[in-house]
Protein backbone atom coordinates (compact mmCIF):
# COMPACT_ATOMS: atom_id res chain seq x y z
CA UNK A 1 155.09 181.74 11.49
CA UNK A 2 157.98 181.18 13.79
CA UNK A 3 158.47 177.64 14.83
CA UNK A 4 158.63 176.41 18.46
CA UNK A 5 160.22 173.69 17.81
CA UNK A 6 164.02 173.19 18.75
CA UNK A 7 166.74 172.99 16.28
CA UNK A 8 167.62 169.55 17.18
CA UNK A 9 164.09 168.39 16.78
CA UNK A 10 163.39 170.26 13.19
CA UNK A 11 166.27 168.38 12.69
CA UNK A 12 164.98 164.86 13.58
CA UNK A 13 161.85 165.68 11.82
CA UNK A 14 163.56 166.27 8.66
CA UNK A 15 165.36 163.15 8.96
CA UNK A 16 162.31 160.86 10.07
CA UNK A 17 159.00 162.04 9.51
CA UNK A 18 156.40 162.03 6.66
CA UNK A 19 156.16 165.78 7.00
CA UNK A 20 152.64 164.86 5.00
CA UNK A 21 154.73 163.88 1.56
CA UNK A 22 154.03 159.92 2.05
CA UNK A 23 154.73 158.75 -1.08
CA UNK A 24 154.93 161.95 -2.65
CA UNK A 25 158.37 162.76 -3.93
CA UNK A 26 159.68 159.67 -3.11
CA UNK A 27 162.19 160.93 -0.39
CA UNK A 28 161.89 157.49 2.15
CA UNK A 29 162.81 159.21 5.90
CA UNK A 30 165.34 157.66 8.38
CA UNK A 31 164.08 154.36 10.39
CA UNK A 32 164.71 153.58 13.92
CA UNK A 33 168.00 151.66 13.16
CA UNK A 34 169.42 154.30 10.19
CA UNK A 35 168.48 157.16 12.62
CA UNK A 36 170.28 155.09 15.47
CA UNK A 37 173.43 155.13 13.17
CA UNK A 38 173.43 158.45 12.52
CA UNK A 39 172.96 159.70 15.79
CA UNK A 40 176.23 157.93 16.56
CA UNK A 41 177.83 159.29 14.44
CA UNK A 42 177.13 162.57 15.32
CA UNK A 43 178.03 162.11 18.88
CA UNK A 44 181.44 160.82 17.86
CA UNK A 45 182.20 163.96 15.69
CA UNK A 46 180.34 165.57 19.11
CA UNK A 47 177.39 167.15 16.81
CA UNK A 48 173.91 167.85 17.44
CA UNK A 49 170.91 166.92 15.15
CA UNK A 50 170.35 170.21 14.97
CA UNK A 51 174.11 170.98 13.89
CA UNK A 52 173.12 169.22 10.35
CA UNK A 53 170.91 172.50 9.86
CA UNK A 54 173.63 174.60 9.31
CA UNK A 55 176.68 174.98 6.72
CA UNK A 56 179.35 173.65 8.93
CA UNK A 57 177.42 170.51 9.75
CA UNK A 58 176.30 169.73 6.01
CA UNK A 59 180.07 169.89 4.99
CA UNK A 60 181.06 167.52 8.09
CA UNK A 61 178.12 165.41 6.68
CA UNK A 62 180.27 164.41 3.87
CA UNK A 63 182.44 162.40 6.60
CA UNK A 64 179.51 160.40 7.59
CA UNK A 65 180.31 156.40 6.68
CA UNK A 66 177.73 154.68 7.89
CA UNK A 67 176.19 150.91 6.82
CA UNK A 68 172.74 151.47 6.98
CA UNK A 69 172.75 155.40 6.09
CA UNK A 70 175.22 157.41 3.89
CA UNK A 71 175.33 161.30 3.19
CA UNK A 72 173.44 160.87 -0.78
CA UNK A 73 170.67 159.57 1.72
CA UNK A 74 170.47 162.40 4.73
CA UNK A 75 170.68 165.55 2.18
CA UNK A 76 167.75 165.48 0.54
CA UNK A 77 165.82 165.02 3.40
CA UNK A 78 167.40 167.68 5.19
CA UNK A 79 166.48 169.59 2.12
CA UNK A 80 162.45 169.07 2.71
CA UNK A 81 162.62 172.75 4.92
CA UNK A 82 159.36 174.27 2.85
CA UNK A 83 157.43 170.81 3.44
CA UNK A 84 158.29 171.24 7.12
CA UNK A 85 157.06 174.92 7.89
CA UNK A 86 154.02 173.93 5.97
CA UNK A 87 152.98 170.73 8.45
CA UNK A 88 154.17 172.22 11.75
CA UNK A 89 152.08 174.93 11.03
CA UNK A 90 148.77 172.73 10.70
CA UNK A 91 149.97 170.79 13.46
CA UNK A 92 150.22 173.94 15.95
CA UNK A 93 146.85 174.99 14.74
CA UNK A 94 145.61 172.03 15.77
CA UNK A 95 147.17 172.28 19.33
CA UNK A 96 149.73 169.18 18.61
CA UNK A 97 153.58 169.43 19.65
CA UNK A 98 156.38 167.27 18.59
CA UNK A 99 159.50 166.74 20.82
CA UNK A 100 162.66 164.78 19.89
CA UNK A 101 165.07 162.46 22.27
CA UNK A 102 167.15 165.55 21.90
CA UNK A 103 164.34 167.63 24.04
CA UNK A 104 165.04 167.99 27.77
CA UNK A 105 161.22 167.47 28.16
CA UNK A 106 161.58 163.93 26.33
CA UNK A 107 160.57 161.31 28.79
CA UNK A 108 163.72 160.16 30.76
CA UNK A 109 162.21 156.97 32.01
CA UNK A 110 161.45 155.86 28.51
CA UNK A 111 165.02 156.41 27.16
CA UNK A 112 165.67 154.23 30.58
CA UNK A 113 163.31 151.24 29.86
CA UNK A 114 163.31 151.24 25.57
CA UNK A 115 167.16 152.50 25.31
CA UNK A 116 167.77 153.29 21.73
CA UNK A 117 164.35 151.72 20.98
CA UNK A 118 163.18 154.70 22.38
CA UNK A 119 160.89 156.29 19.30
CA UNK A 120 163.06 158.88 17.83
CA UNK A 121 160.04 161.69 18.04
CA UNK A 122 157.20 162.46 20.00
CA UNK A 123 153.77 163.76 18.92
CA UNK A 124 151.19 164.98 21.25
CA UNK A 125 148.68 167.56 22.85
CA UNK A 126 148.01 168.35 26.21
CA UNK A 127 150.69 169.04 28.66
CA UNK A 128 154.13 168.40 27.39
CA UNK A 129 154.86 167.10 31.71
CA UNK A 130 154.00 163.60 31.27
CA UNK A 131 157.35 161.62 32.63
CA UNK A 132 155.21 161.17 36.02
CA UNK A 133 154.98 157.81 36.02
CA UNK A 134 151.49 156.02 37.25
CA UNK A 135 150.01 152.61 37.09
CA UNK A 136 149.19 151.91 33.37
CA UNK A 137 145.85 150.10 32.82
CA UNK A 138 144.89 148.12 30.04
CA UNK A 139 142.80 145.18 28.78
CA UNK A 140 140.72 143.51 26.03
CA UNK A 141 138.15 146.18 24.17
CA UNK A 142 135.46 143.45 24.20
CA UNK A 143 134.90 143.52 27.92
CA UNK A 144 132.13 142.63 30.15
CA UNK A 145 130.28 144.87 32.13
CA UNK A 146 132.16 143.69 34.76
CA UNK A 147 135.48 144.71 33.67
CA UNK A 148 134.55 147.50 32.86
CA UNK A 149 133.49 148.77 36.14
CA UNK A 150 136.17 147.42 37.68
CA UNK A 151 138.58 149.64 36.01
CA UNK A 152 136.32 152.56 36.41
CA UNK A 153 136.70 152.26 40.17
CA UNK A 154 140.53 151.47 39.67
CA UNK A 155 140.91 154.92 37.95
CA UNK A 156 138.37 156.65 40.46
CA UNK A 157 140.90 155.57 42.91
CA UNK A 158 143.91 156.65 41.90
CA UNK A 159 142.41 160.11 41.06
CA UNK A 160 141.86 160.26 45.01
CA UNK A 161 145.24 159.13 45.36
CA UNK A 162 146.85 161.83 42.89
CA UNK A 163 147.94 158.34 41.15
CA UNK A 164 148.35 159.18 36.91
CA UNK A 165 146.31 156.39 34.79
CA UNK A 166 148.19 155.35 32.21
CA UNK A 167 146.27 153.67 29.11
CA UNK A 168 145.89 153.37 25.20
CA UNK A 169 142.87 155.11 24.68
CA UNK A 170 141.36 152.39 23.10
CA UNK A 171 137.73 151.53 23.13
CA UNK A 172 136.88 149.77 25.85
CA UNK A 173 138.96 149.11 29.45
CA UNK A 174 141.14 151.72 28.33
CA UNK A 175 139.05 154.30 28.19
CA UNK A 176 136.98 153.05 31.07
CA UNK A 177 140.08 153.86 33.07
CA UNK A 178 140.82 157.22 31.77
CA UNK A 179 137.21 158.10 32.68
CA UNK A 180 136.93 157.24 35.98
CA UNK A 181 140.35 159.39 36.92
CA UNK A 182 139.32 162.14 34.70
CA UNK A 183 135.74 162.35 36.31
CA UNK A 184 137.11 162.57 39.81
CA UNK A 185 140.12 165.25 39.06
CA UNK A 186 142.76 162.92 38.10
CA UNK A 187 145.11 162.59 35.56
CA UNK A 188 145.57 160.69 32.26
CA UNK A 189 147.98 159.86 29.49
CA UNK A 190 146.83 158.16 26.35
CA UNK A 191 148.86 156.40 24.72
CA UNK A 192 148.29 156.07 20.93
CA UNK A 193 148.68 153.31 18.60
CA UNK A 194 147.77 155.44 15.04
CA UNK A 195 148.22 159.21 14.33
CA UNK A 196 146.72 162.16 16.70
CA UNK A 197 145.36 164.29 13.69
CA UNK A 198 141.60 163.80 14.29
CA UNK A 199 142.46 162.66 18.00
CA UNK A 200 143.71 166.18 18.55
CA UNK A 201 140.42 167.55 17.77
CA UNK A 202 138.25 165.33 19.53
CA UNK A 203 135.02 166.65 21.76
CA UNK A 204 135.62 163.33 23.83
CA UNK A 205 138.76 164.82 25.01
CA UNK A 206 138.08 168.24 24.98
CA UNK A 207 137.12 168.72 28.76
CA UNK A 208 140.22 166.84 29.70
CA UNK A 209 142.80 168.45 27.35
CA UNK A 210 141.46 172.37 28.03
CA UNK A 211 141.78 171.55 31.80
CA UNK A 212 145.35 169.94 31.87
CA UNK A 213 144.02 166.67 33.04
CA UNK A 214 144.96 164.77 30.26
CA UNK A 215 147.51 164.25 27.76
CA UNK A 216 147.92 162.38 24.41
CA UNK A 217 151.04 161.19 22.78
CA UNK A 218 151.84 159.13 19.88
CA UNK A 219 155.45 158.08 18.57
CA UNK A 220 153.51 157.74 14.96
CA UNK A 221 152.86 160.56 12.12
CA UNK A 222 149.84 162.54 13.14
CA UNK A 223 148.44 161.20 10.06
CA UNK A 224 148.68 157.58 10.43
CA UNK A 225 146.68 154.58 10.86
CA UNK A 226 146.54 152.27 13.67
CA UNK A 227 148.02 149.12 12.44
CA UNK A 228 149.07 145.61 14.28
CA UNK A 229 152.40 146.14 14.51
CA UNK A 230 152.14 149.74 16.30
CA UNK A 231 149.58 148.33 18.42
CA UNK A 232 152.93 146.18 19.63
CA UNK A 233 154.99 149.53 19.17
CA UNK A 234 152.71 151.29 21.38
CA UNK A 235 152.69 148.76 24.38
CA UNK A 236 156.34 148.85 24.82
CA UNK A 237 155.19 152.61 25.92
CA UNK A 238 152.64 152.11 27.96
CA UNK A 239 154.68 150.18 30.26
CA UNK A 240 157.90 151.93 29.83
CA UNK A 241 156.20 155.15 30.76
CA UNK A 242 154.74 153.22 33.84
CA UNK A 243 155.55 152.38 37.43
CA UNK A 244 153.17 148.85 37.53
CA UNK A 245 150.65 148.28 35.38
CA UNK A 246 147.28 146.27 35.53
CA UNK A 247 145.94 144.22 33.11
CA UNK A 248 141.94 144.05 33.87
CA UNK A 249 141.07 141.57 30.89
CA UNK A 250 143.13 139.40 28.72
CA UNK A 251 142.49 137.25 26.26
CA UNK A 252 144.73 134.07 25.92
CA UNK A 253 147.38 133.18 23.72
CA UNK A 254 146.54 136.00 21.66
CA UNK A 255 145.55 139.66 20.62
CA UNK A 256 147.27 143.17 21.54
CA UNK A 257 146.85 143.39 25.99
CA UNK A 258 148.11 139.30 25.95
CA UNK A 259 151.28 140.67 23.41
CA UNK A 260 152.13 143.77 25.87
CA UNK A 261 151.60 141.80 29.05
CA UNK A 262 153.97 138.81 28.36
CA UNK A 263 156.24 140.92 26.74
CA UNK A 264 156.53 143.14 30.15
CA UNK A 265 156.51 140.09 32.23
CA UNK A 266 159.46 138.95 30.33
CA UNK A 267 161.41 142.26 30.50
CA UNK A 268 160.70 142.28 34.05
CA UNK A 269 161.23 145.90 34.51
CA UNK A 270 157.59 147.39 35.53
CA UNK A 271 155.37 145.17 38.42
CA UNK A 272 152.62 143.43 35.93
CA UNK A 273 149.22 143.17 38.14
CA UNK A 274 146.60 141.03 37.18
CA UNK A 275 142.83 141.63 38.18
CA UNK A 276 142.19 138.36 39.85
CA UNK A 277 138.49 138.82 42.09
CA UNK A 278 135.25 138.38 40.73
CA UNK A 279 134.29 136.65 36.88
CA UNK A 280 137.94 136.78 34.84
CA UNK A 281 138.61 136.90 31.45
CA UNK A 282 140.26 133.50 29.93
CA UNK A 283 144.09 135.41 29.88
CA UNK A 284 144.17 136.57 33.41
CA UNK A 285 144.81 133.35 35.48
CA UNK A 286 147.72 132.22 32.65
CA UNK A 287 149.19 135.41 33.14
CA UNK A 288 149.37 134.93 36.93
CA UNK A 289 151.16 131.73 36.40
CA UNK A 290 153.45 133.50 33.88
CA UNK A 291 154.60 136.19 36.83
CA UNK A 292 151.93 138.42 36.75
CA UNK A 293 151.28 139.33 40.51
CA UNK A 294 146.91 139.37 41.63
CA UNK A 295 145.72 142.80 42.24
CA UNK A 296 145.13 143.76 45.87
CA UNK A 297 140.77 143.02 46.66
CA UNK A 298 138.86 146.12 47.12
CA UNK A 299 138.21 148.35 49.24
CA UNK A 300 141.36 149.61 48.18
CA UNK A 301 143.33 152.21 50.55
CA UNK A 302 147.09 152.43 49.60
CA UNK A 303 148.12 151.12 46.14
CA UNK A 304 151.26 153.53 46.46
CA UNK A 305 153.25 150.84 48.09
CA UNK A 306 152.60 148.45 44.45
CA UNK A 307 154.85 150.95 42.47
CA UNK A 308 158.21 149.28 43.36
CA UNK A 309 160.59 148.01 41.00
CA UNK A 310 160.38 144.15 40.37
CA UNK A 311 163.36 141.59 40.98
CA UNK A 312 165.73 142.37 37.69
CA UNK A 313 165.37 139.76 35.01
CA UNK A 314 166.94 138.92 31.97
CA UNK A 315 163.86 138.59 29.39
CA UNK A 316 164.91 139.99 25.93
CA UNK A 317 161.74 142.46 24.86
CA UNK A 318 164.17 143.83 22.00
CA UNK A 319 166.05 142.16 19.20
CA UNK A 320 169.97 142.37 20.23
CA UNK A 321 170.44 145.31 17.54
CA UNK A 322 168.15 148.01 18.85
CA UNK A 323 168.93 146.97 22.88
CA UNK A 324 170.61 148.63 25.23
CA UNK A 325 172.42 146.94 28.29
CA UNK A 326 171.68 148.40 31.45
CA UNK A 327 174.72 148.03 33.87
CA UNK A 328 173.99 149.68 37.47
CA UNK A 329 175.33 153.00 37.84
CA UNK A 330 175.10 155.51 40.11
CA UNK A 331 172.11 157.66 39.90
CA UNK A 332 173.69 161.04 39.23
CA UNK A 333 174.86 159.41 35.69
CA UNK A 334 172.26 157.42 34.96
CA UNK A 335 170.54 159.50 32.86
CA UNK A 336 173.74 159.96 30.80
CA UNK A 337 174.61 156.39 30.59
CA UNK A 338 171.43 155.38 29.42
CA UNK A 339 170.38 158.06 27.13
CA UNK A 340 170.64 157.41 23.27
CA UNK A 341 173.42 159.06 21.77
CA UNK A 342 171.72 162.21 20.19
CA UNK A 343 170.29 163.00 23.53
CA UNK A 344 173.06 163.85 25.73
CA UNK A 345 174.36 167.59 26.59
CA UNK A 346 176.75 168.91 24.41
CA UNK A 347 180.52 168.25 24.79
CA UNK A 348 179.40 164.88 27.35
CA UNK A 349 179.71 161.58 25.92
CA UNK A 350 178.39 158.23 26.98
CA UNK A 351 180.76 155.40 28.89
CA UNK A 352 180.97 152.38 26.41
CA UNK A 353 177.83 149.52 27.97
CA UNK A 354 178.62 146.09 28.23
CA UNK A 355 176.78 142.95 30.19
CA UNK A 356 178.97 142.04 32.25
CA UNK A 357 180.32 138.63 31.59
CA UNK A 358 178.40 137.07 34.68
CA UNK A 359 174.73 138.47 33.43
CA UNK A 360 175.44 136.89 30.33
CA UNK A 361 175.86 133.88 32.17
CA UNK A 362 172.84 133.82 34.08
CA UNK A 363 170.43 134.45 31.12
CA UNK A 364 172.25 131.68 28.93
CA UNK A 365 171.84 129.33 32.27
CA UNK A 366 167.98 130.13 32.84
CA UNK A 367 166.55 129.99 29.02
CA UNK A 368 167.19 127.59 26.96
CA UNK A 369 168.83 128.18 23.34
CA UNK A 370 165.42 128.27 20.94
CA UNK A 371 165.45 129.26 16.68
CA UNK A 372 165.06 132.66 16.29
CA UNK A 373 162.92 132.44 13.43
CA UNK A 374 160.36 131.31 16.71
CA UNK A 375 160.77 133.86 18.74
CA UNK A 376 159.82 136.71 15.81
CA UNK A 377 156.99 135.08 13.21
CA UNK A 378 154.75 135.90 15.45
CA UNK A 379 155.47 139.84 15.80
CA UNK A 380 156.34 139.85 11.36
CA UNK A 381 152.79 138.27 10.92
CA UNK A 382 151.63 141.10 12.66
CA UNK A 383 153.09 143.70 10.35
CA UNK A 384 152.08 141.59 7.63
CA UNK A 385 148.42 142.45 7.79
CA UNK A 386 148.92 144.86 4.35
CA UNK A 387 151.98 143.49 1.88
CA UNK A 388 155.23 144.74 2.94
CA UNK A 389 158.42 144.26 1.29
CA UNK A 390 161.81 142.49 2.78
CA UNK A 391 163.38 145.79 3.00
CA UNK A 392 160.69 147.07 4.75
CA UNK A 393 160.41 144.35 7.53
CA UNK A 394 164.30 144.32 8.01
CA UNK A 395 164.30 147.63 9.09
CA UNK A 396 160.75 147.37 11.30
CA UNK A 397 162.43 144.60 12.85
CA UNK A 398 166.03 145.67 13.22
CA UNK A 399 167.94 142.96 11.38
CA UNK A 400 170.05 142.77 8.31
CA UNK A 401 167.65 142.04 5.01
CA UNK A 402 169.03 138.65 4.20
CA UNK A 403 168.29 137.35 7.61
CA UNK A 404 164.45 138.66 7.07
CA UNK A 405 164.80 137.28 3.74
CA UNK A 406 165.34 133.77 5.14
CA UNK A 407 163.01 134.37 7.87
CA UNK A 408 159.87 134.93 4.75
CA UNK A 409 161.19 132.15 2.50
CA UNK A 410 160.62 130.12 5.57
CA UNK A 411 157.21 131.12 6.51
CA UNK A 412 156.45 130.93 3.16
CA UNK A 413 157.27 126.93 2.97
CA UNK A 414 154.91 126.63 5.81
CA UNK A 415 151.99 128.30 4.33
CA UNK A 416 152.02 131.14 7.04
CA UNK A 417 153.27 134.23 4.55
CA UNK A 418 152.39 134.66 0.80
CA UNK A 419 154.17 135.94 -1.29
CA UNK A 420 152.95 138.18 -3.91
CA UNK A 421 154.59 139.30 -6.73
CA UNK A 422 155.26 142.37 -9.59
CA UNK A 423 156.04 144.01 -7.42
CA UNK A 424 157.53 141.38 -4.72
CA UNK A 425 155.63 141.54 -1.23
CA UNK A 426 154.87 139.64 1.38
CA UNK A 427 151.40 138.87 3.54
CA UNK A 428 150.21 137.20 6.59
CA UNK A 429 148.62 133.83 5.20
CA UNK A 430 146.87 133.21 9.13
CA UNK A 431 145.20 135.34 11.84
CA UNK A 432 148.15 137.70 13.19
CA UNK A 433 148.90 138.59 17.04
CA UNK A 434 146.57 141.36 17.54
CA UNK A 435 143.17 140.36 16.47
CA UNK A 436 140.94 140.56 19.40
């Protein structure tokens, strides 16, 4: 069967997915930071991902002298070609896609808001035109009656408006959402936090999928488990993929729509709304005091006018290594100046970024200097819900393995990791972020 999938992607595949071999031959595939370092690599030597397929760019390969990635580890994974066929296959029986940053069709205002966080492939099904933008709605899956409705009508809405609903998919307001555009005509993006294997095939979504109403996407192997920590992963999505986005019911101080909300509110590049009328759930008025701006009272006529950009702030969603600056630029080049490196056209390469010295200024003025190990426990006790090694948590969390080392012996001391032995691994001793 011949593959529809570009050369660059098959490429990126190679290099980064399970290609349904988890654990199997004990090949480990490229992270977000490894793959980051190789892609600049390539666009130094001005190579494509899919340049690596051939004999030219396998004998360049040898040039490759990277930290975090050398040529003894690319090879054999660009070696897994039979596994490959096999899986794409099954996928495209199945009606799922995969596209790569490489893609044209790869969202542009993602590589915008996430920079070279930006998830390094794409799964999906549905129509592969989802960078539309749309308000993204989300809250707690316990909600009341209430709520629910509420974001039923909110959806209903912007179906009449030709407005895109934006949500997770999740039980609960999410899907209440998706519902109320897709009954009226409307249109819908899911947003995934586990694999879209069985999603794919779904009766739920059948009506929506075979009419081009809907679309599902997921950064995560088709056949993977939703876990805490891409519940966070998946967030930074929903509201990079966004113009605003309302957040119906929150819980406080904790689980997955409080995490996405103050995160967003922070980064300060998507309009947070908050529903504010009626009985509210115990997040919503903190996250109005936090920034988050009360949702217009129905009847509702216009909500086009919401779907401007916010007054630029400095909040730091992203550790410094996987971050992108964002200097102003004119819009014929922004594209190309924020684009990670594997993405651009052949032959064009990216200006060097910097923050300018007077940005830097301005966030070191309004924040005050706080230990880092406070500003991440929270999000490595989330991907401590299973035991994970050091290694493993470096690279989830983009910093150098003694730093994460230092960061576990710490939380360890306090009685909020344990650490297990034979093999060594760690686990979240407390509650983590995202239970709701």
């Amino acid at each position: 069967m011949e593959s529809t999938l570009t050369p660059d992607t098959q490429a990126v595949l190679l290099l980064c997915g399970e290609l349904g071999q988890r654990g199997g031959n004990g090949l480990k595939p490229l992270g977000l930071r490894q793959y980051n370092n190789l892609a600049t690599w390539l666009k130094t030597e001005g190579l494509r991902p899919g340049d690596l397929l051939t004999s030219e760019g396998r004998t360049r390969l040898s040039g490759l002298q990277a930290a975090e990635v050398n040529p003894d580890r690319v090879s054999p994974l660009l070696e897994r070609g039979a596994a490959l066929a096999l899986i794409v296959e099954r996928w495209e029986r199945s009606g799922l896609w995969v596209i790569s940053r490489s893609d044209g069709c790869y969202p542009e205002r993602l590589e915008r808001y996430l920079g070279q966080a930006a998830p390094p492939l794409l799964y999906g099904v549905g129509s592969k035109n989802f960078n539309r933008g749309g308000l993204a709605v989300v809250g707690s899956r316990d909600r009341s009656e209430e709520d629910g409705e509420f974001a039923r009508r909110v959806g209903e809405h912007c179906a009449q408006e030709g407005i895109a609903i934006i949500s997770g998919a999740a039980k609960g307001i999410d899907r209440d959402a998706m519902a109320g555009a897709l009954d009226l005509g409307g249109w819908a993006l899911g947003v995934l936090a586990e694999g879209l294997a069985k999603t794919a095939t779904s009766g739920q979504y059948r009506s929506g999928l075979v009419s081009d109403h809907l679309t599902l996407v997921s950064p995560f192997d088709p056949d993977s488990r939703w876990f805490a920590y891409t519940a966070m992963e998946r967030n930074k999505l929903l509201y990079g993929l966004s113009d605003a986005a309302l957040v119906v019911a929150s819980s406080a101080d904790s689980g997955g729509t409080w995490a996405g909300a103050t995160e967003a509110l922070q980064h300060g590049r998507v309009k947070v709304f908050v529903k504010s009328t009626g009985v509210l759930a115990p997040g919503n008025p903190k996250l109005v005091r936090m920034g988050g701006i009360p949702f217009p009272s129905e009847p509702w006529e216009n909500l086009r006018p919401l779907f401007t950009a916010p007054e630029e702030k400095n909040g730091q969603l992203f550790s410094a290594t996987a971050r992108q600056s964002s200097p102003a630029v004119e819009p014929s080049t922004e594209a190309v100046a924020a684009a990670p490196p594997d993405i651009l056209p052949t032959g064009q390469q990216a200006a060097p970024t910097e923050t300018p010295p007077e940005e830097s200024a301005r966030s070191t003025e309004a924040e005050p200097m706080r230990d880092a190990y406070t500003l991440v426990i929270d999000a490595v006790l989330a991907l401590l819900k299973e035991p994970q090694s050091d290694e493993w948590l470096a690279d989830k969390v983009c910093v150098r393995a003694p730093q994460m080392k230092d960061w576990l012996d710490r939380g360890v001391r306090e009685g909020r990791i344990l650490k297990l032995r034979k093999p060594v691994r760690y686990i979240a001793h407390t509650p983590t972020l995202f239970e709701e």
